[in-house]
N, C-alpha and C. Protein backbone atom coordinates (compact mmCIF):
# COMPACT_ATOMS: atom_id res chain seq x y z
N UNK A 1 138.45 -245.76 -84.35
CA UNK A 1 137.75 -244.49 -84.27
C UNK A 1 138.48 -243.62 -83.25
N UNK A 2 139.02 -242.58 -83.80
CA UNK A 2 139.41 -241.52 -82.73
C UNK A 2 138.61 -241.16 -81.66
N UNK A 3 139.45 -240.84 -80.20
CA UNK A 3 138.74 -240.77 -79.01
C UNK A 3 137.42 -241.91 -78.61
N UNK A 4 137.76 -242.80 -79.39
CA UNK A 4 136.82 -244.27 -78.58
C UNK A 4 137.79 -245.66 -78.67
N UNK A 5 137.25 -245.90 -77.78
CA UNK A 5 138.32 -247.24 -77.14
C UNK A 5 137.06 -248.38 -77.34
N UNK A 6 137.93 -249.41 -77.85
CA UNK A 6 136.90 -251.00 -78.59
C UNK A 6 136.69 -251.58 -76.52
N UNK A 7 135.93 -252.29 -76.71
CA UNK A 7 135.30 -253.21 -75.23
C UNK A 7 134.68 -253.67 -75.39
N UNK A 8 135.19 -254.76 -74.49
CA UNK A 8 134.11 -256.30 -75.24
C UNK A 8 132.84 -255.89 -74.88
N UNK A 9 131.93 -256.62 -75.47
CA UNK A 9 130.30 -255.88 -75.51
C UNK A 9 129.83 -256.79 -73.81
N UNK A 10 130.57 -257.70 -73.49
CA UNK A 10 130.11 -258.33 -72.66
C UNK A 10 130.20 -257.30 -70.77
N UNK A 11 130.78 -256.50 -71.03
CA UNK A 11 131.40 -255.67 -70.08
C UNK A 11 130.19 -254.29 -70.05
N UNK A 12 129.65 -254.36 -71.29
CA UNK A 12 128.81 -252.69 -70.84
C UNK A 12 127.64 -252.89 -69.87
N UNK A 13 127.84 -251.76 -69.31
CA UNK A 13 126.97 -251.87 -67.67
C UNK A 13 125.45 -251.21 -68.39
N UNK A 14 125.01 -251.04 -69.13
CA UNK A 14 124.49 -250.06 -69.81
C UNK A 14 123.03 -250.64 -69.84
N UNK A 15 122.07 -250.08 -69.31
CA UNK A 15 120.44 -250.43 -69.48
C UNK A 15 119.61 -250.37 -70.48
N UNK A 16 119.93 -251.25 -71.37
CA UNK A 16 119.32 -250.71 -72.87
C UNK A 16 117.70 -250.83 -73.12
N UNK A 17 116.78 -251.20 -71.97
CA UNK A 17 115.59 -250.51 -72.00
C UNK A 17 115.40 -249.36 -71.96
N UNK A 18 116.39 -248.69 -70.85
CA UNK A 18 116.17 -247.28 -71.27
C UNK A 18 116.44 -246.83 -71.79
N UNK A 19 118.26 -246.99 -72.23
CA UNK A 19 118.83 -246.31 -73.02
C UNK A 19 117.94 -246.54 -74.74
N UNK A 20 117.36 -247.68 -75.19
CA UNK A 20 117.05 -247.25 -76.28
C UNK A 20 115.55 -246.73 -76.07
N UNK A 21 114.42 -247.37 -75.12
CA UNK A 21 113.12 -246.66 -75.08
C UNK A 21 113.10 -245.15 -74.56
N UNK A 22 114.00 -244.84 -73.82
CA UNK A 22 113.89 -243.43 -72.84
C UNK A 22 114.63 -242.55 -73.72
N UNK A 23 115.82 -242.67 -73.73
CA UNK A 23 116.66 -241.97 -74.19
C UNK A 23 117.32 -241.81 -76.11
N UNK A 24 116.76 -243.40 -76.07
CA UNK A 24 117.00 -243.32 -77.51
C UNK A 24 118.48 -243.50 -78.37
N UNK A 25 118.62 -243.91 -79.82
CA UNK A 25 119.44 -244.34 -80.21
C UNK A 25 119.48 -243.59 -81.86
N UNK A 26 120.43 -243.98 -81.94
CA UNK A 26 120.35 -243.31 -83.83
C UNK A 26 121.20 -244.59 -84.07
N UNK A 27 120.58 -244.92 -85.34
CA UNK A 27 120.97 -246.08 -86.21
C UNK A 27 121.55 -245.36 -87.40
N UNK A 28 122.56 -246.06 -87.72
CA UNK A 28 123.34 -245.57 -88.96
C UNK A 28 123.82 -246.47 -90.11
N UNK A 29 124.02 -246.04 -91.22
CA UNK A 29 124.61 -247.00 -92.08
C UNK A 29 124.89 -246.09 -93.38
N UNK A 30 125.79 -246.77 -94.45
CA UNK A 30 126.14 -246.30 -95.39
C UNK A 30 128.29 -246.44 -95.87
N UNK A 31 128.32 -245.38 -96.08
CA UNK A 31 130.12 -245.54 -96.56
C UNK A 31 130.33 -244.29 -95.90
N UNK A 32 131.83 -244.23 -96.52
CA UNK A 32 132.34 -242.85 -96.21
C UNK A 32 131.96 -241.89 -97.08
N UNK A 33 131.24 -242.24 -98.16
CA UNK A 33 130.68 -241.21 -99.44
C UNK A 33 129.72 -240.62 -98.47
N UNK A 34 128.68 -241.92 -98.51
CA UNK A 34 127.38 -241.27 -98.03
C UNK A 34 127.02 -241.85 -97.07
N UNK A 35 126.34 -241.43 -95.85
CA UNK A 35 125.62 -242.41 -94.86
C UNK A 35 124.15 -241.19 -93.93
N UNK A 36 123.43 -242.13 -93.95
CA UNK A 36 122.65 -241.38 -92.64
C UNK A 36 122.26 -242.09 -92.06
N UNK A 37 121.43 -241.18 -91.13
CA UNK A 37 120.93 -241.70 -89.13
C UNK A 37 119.37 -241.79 -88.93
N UNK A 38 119.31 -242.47 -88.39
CA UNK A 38 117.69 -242.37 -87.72
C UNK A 38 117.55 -242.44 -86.44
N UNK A 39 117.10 -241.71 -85.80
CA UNK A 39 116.64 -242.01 -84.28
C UNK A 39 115.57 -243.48 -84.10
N UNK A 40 115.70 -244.04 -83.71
CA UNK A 40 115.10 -245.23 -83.00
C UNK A 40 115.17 -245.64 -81.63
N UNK A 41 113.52 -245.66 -81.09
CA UNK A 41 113.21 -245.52 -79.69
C UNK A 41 112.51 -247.09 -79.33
N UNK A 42 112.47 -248.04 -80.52
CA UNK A 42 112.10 -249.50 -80.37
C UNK A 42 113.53 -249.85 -80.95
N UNK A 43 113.99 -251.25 -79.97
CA UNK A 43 114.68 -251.99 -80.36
C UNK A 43 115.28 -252.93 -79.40
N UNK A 44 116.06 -253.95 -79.31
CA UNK A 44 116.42 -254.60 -77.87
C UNK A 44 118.18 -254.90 -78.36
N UNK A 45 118.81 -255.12 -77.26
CA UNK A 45 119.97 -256.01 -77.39
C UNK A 45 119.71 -257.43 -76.23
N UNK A 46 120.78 -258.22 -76.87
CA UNK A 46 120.81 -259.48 -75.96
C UNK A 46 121.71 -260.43 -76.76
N UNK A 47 121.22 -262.05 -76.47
CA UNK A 47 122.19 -263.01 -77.33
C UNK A 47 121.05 -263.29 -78.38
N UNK A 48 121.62 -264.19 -79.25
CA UNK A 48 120.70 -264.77 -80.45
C UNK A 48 121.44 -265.63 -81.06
N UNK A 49 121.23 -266.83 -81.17
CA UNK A 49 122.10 -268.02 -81.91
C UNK A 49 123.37 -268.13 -81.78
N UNK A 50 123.54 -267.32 -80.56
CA UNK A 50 124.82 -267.81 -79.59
C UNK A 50 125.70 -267.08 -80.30
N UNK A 51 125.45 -265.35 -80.30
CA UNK A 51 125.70 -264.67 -80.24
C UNK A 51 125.21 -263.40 -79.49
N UNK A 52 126.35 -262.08 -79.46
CA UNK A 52 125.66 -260.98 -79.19
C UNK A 52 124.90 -260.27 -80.13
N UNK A 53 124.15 -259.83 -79.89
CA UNK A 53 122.81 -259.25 -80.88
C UNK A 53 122.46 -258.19 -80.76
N UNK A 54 121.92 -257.42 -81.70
CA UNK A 54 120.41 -256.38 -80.96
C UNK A 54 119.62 -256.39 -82.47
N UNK A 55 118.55 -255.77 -82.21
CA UNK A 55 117.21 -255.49 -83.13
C UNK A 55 117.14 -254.61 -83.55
N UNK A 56 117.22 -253.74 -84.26
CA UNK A 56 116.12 -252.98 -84.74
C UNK A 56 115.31 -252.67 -85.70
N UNK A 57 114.17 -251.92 -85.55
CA UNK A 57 113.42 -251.84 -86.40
C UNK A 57 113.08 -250.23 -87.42
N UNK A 58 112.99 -250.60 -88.76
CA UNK A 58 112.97 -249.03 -89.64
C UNK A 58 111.83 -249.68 -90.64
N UNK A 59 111.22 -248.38 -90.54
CA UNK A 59 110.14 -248.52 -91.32
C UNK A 59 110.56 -248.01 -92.99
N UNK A 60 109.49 -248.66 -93.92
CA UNK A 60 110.36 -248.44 -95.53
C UNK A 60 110.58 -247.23 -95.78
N UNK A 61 109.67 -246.30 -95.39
CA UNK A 61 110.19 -245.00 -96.34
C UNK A 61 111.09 -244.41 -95.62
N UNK A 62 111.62 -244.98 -94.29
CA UNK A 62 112.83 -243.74 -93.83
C UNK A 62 113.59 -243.83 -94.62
N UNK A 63 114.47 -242.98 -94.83
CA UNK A 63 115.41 -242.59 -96.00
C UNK A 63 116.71 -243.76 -95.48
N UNK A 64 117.11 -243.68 -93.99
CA UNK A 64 117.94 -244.52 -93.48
C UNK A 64 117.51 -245.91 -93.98
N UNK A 65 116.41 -246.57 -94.33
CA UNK A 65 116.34 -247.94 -94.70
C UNK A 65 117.00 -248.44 -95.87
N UNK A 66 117.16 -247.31 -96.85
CA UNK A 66 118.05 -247.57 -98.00
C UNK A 66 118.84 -248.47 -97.95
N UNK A 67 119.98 -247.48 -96.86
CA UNK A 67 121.37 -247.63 -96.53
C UNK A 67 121.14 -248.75 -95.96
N UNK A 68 120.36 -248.89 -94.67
CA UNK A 68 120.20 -250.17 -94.27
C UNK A 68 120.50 -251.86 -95.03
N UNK A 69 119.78 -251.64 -96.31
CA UNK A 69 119.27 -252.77 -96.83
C UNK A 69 120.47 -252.65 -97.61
N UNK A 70 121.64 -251.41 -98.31
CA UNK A 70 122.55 -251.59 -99.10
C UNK A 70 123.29 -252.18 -98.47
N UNK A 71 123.65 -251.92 -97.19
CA UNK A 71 125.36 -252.04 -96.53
C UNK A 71 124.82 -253.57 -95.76
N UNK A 72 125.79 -254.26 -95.50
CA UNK A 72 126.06 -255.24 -94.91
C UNK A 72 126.10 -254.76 -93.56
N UNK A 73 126.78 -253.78 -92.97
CA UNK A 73 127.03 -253.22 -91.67
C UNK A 73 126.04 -252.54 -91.25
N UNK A 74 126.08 -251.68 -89.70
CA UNK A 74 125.40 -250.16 -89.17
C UNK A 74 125.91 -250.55 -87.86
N UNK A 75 125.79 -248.92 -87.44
CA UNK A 75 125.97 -248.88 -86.29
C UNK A 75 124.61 -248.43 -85.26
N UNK A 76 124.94 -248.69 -84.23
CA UNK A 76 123.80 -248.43 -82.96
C UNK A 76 124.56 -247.23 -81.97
N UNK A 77 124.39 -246.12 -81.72
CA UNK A 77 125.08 -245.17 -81.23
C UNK A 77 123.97 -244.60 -80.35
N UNK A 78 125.09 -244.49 -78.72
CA UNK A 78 123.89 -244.00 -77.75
C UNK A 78 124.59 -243.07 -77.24
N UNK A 79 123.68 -241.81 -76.44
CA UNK A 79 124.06 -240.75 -76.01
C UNK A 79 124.09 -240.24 -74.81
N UNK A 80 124.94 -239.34 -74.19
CA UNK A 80 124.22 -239.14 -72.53
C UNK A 80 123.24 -237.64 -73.00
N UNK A 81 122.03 -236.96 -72.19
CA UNK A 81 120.98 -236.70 -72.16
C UNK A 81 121.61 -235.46 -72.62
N UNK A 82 122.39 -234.53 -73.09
CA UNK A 82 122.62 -233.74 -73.65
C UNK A 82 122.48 -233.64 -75.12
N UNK A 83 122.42 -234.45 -75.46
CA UNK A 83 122.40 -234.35 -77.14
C UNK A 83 120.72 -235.01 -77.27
N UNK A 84 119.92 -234.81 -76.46
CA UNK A 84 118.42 -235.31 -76.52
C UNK A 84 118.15 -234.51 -77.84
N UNK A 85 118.25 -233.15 -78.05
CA UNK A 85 117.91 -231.81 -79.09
C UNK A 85 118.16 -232.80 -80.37
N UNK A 86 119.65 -233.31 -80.49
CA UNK A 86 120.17 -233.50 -81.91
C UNK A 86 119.46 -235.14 -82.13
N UNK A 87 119.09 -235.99 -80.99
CA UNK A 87 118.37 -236.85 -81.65
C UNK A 87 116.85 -236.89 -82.08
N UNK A 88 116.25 -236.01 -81.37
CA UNK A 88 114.78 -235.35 -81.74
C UNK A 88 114.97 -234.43 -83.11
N UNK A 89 116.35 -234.31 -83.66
CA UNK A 89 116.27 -233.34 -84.66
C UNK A 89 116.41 -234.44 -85.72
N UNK A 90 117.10 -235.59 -85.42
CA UNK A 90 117.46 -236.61 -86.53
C UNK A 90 115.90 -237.41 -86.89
N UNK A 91 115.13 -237.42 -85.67
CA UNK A 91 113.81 -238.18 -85.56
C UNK A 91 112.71 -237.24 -86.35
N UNK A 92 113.32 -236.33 -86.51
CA UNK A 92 112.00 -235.17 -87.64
C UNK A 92 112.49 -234.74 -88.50
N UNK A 93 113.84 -234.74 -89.08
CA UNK A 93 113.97 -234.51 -90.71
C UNK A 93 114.74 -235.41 -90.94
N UNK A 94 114.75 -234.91 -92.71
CA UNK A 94 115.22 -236.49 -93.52
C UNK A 94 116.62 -235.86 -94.02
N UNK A 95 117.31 -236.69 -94.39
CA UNK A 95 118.81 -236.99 -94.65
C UNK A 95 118.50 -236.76 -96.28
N UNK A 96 117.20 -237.12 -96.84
CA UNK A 96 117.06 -237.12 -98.13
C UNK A 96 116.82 -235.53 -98.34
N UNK A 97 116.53 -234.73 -97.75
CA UNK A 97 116.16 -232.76 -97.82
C UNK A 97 117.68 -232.35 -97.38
N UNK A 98 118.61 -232.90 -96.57
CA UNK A 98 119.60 -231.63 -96.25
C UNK A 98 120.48 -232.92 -95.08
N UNK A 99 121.23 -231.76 -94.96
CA UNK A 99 122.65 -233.17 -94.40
C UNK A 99 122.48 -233.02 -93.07
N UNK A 100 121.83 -233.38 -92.64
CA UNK A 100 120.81 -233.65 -91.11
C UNK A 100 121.91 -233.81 -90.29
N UNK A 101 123.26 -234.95 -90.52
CA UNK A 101 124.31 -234.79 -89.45
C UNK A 101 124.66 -234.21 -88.72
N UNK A 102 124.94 -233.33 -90.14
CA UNK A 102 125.90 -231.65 -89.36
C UNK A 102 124.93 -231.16 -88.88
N UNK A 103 123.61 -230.80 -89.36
CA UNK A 103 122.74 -229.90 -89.11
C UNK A 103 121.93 -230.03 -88.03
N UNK A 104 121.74 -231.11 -86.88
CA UNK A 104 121.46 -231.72 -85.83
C UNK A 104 122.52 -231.67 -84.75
N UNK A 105 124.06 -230.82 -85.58
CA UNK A 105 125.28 -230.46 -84.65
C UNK A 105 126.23 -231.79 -83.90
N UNK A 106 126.06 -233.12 -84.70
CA UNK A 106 126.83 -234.31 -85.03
C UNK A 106 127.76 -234.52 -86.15
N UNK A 107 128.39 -235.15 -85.61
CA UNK A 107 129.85 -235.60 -86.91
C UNK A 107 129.58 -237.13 -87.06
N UNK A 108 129.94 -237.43 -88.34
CA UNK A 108 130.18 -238.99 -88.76
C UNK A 108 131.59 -239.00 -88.35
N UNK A 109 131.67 -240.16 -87.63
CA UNK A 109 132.82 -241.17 -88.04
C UNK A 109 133.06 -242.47 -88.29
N UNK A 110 134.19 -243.15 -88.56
CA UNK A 110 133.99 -244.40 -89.38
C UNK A 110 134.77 -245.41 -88.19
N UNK A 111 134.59 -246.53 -88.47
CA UNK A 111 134.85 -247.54 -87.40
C UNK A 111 136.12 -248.08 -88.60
N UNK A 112 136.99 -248.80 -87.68
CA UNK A 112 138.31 -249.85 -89.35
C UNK A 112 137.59 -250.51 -90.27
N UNK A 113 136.02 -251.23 -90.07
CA UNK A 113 135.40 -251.31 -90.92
C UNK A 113 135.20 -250.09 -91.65
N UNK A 114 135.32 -249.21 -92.00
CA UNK A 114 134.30 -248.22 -92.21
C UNK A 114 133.17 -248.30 -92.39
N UNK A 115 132.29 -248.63 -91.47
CA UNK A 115 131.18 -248.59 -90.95
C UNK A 115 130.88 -247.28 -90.09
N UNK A 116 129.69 -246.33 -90.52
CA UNK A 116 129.51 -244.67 -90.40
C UNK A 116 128.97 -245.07 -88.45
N UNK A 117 129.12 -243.76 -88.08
CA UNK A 117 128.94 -243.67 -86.34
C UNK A 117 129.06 -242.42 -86.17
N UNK A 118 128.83 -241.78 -84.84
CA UNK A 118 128.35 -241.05 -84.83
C UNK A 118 129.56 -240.27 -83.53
N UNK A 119 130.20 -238.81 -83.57
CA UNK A 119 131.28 -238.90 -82.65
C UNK A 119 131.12 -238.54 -81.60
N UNK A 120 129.68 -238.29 -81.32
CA UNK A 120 129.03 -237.36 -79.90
C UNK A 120 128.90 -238.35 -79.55
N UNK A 121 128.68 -239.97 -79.74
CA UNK A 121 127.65 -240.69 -79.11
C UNK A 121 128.92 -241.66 -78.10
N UNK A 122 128.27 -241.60 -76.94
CA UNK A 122 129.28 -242.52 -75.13
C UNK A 122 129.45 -244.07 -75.60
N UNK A 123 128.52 -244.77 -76.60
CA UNK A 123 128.78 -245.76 -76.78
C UNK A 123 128.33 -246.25 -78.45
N UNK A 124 128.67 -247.28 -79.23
CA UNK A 124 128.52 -247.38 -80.46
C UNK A 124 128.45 -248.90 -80.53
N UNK A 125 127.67 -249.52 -81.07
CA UNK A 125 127.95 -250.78 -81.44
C UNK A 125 128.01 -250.77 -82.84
N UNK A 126 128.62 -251.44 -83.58
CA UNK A 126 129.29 -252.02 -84.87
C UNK A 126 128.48 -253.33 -85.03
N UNK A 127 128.11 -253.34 -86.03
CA UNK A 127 126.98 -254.81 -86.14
C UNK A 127 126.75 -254.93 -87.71
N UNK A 128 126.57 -256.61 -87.63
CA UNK A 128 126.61 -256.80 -88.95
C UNK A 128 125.14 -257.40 -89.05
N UNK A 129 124.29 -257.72 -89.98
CA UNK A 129 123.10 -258.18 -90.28
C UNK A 129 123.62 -259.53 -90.68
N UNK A 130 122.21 -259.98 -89.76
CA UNK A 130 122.54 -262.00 -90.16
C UNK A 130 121.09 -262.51 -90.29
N UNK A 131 120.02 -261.10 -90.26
CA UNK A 131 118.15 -261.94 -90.27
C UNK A 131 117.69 -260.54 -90.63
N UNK A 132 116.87 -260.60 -91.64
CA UNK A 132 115.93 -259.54 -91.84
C UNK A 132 114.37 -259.51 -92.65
N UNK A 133 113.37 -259.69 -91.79
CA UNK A 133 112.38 -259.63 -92.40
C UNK A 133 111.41 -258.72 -91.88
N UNK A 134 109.93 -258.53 -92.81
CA UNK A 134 109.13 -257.47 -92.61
C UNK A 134 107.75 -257.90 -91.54
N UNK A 135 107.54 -257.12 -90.61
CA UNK A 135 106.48 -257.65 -89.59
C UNK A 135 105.38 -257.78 -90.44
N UNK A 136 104.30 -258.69 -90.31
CA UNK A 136 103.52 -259.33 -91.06
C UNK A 136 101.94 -259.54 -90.51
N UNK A 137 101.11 -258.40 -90.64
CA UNK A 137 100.24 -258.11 -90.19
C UNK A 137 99.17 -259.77 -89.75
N UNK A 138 99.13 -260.61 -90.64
CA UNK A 138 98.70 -261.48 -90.21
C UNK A 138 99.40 -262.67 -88.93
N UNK A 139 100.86 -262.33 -88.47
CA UNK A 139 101.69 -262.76 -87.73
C UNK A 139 101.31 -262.15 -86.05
N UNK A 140 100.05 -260.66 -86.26
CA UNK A 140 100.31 -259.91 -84.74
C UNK A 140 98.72 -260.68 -83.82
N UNK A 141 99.34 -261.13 -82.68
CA UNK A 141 98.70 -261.84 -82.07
C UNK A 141 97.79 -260.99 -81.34
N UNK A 142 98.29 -259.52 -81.06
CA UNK A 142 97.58 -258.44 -80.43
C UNK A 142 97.05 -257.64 -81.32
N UNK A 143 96.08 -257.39 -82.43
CA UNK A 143 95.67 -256.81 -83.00
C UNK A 143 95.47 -255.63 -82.67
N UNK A 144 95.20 -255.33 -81.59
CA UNK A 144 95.16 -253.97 -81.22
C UNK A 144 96.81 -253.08 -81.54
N UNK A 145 98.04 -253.67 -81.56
CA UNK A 145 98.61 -252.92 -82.11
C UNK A 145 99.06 -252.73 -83.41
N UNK A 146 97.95 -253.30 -84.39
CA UNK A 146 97.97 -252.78 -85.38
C UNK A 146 97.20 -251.52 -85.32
N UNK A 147 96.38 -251.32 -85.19
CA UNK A 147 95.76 -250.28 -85.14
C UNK A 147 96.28 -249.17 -84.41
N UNK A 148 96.70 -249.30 -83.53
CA UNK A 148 97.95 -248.51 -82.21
C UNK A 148 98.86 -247.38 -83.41
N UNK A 149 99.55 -248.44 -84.16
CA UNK A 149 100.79 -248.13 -84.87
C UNK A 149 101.01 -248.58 -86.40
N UNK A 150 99.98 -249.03 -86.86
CA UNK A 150 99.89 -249.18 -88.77
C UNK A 150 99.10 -249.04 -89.02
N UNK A 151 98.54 -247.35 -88.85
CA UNK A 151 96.95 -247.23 -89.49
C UNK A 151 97.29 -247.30 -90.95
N UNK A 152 98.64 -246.94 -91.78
CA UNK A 152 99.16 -246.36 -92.92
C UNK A 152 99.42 -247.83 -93.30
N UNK A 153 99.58 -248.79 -92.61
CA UNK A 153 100.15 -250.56 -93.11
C UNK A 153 101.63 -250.20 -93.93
N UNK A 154 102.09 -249.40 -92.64
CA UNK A 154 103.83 -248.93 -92.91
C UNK A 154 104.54 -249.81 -92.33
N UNK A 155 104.39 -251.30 -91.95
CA UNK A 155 104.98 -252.59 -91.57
C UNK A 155 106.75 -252.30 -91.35
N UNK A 156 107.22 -252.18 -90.16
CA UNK A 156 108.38 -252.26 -89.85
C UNK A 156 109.08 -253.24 -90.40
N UNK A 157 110.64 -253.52 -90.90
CA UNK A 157 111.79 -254.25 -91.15
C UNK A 157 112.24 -254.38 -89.96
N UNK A 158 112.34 -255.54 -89.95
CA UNK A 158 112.92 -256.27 -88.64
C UNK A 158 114.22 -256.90 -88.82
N UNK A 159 115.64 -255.91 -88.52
CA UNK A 159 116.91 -256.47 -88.49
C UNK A 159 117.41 -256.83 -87.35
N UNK A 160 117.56 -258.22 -86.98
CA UNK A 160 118.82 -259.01 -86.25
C UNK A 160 119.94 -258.91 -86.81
N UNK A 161 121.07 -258.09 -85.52
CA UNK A 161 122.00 -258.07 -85.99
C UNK A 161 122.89 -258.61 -85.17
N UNK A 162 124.15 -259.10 -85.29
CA UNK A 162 125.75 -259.27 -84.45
C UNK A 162 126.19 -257.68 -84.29
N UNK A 163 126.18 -257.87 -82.71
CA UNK A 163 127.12 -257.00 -82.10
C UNK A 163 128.52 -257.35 -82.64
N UNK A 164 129.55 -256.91 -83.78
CA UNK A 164 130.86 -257.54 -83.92
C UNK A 164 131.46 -256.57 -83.08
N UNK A 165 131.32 -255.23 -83.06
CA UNK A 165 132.44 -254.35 -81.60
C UNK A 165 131.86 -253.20 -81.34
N UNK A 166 132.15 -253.08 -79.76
CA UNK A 166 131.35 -251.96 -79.27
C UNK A 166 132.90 -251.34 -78.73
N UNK A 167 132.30 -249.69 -79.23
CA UNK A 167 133.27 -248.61 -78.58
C UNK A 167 132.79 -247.80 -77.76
N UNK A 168 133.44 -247.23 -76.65
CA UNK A 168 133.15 -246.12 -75.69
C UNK A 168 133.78 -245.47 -75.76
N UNK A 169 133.47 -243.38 -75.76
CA UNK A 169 134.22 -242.61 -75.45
C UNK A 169 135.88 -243.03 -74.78
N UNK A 170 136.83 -242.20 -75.28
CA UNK A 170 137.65 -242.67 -74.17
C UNK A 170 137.91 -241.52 -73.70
């Protein structure tokens, strides 16, 4: 990817409670034909079966879950607090009405996988899916957040993924 340099994922200094609860993330996936983004403000990184990992979660009708469930790949792309506008713009319209990329004032770019990313964003992880299933209302031990967050029983997809390479601005 032009103007980003690969680094091992083990090296980022990076607080991803905040960066994905505070500040937020756009998830991506698709080809070089087509791809779109979603803002996502739940999700974690860490290890998982002795690997690097992270989570996240998309609910079915985002338009991004498509892509999700087509591509083998996505990326995780984070931002410094200037581009807050263009991820609050990705988090309220759909990719399925109008080409939200450009129009949120972001560019796609592609990783040697070509795997879609995003060229504003300070850091990117590249990840492949290795677990994916749907949260399962009879599985929530806190009932109260069903009610919190599935009055609609819009049950989140739950992807574990491999960190395979993270890039930073260079």
């Amino acid at each position: 990817m032009q103007n980003f340099k690969e680094v091992d994922v083990v090296t980022i200094d990076e607080n991803f409670i905040r960066a994905i609860g505070s500040e937020w993330m756009l998830v991506t996936a698709g080809n070089r034909e087509r791809c779109n983004t979603m803002t996502a403000s739940w999700g974690m990184a860490g290890e998982m079966w002795g690997r690097h990992a992270a989570m996240a979660v998309i609910r079915p009708q985002r338009y991004t879950y498509e892509f999700v469930e087509r591509e083998e790949r996505l990326t995780l792309s984070f931002f410094d607090p200037v581009y807050r506008k263009a991820l609050a713009y990705c988090g309220s319209h759909s990719g399925r009405d109008e080409a939200k990329i450009a129009n949120a004032g972001l560019s796609a770019v592609y990783t040697d996988d070509g795997v879609p990313a995003l060229g504003e964003a300070r850091l990117v992880l590249q990840c492949r899916k290795m677990y994916v299933d749907r949260m399962r209302p009879e599985r929530f031990l806190d009932r109260k957040l069903i009610d919190r967050w599935y009055e609609a029983d819009d049950f989140h997809w739950i992807y574990i993924v491999e960190i395979e390479h993270a890039y930073v601005k260079a």
